[in-house]
Protein backbone atom coordinates (compact mmCIF):
# COMPACT_ATOMS: atom_id res chain seq x y z
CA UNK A 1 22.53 23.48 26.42
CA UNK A 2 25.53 23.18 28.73
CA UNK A 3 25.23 25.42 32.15
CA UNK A 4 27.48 25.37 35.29
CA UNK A 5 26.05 26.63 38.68
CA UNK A 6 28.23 28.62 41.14
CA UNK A 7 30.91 25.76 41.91
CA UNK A 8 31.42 24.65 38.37
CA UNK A 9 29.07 21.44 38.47
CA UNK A 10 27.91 20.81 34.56
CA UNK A 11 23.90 20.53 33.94
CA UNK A 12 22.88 19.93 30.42
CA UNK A 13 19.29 19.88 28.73
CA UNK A 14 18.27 19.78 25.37
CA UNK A 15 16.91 22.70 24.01
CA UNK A 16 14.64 24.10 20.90
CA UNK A 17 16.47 27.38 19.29
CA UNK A 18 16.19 30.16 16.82
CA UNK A 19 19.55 31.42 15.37
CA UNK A 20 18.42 35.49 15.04
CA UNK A 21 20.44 39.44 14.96
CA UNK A 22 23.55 37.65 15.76
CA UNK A 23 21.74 35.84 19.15
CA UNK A 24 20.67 32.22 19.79
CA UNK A 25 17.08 32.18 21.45
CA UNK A 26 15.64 29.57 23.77
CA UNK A 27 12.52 29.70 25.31
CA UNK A 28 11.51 27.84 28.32
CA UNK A 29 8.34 26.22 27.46
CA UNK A 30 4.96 25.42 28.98
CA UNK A 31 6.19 20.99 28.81
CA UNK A 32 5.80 19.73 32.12
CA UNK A 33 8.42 21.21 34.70
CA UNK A 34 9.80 20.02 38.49
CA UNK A 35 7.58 23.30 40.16
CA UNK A 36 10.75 24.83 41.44
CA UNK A 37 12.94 27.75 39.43
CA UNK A 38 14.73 25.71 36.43
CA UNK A 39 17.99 24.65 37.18
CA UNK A 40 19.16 25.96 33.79
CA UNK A 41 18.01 29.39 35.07
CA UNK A 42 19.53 29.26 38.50
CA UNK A 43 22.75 28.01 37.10
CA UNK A 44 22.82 31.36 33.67
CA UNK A 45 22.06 33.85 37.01
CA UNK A 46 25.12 32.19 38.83
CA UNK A 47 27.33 31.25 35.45
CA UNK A 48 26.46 32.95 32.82
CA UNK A 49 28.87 30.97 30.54
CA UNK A 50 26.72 28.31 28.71
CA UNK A 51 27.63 26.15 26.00
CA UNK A 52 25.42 24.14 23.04
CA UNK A 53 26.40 21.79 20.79
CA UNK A 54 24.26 20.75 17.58
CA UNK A 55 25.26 17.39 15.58
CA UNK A 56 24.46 15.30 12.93
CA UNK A 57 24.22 11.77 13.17
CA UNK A 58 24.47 9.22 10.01
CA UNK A 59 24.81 6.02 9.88
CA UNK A 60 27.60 6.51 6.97
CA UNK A 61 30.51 8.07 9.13
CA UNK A 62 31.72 10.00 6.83
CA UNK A 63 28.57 12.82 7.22
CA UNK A 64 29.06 12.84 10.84
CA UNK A 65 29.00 16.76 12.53
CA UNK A 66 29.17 18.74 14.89
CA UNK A 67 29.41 22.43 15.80
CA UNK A 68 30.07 23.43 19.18
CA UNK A 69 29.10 27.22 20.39
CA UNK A 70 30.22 29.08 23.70
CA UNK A 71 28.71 32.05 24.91
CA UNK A 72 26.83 34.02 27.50
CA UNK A 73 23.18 33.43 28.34
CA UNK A 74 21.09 36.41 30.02
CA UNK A 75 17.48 36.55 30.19
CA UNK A 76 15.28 38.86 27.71
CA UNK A 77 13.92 41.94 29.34
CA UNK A 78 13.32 43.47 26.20
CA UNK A 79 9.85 42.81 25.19
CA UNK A 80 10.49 43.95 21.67
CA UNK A 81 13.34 41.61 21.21
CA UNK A 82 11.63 39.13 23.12
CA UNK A 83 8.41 39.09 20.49
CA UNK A 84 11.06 39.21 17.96
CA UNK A 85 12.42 36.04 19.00
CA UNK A 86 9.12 34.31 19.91
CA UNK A 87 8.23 35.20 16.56
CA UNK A 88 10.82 33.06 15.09
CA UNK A 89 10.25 30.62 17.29
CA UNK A 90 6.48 29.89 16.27
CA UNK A 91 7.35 30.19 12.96
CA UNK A 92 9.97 27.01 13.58
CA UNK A 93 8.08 25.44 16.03
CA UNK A 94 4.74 24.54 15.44
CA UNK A 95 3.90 23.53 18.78
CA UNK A 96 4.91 26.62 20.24
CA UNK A 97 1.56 28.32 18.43
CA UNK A 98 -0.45 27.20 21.50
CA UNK A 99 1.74 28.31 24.16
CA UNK A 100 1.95 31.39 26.15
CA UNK A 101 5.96 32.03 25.11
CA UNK A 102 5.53 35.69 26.24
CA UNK A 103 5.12 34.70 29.57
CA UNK A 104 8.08 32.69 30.15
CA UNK A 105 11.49 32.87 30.43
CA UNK A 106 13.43 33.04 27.13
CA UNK A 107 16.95 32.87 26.98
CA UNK A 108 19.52 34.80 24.70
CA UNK A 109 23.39 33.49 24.24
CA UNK A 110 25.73 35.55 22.82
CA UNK A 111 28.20 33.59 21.21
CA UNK A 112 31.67 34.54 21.41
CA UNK A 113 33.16 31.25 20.22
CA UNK A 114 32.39 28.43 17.73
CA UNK A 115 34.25 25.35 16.72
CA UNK A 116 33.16 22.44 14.38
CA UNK A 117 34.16 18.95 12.82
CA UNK A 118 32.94 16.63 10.18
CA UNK A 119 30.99 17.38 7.56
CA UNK A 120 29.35 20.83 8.01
């Protein structure tokens, strides 16, 4: 995930996601972390325009992808959506089973643009 802080300097991170309502949902999990407030959140309360960008890599060019998605990134308040979303997440992620999701921040984009190439 692509974020920008105030003065339009890029920070990207990889991310785990669920695809859910219309939303993309990304938790920020218990893996080790710097202490501080994550940059990624700092920079979504400053510039909430985010961007992500899944691909597929194979060895035979011709399967190469990618799909790029723009949006805006908020953080759930919503502790029904936000179960909703954990939810999903478990179910995709079996490590998050052991950790305390509800608890954290988790992140909802609202895409409002999508572009692609290769084979998708």
């Amino acid at each position: 995930m692509a974020t920008a802080d105030a003065h339009g300097r890029p920070f990207v991170v990889p991310v785990c996601f669920v695809y859910l309502n219309g939303c993309l949902y990304t938790p920020v999990d218990e893996k080790p972390k710097s202490g501080r407030r994550l940059k990624r959140l700092r920079n979504i309360e400053a510039n909430p325009q985010v961007a992500l960008v899944f691909d597929r890599y194979e060895d035979d060019w011709e399967r190469l992808a990618w799909v790029l998605i723009r949006g805006t990134a908020s953080l759930v308040t919503d502790m029904s959506e936000k179960a909703q979303a954990v939810a999903a997440l478990r179910s995709k992620y079996e490590q998050y089973g052991s950790m305390a999701l509800e608890q954290l921040p988790l992140i909802r984009v609202n895409p409002e643009h999508a572009a692609n190439w290769g084979a998708v």
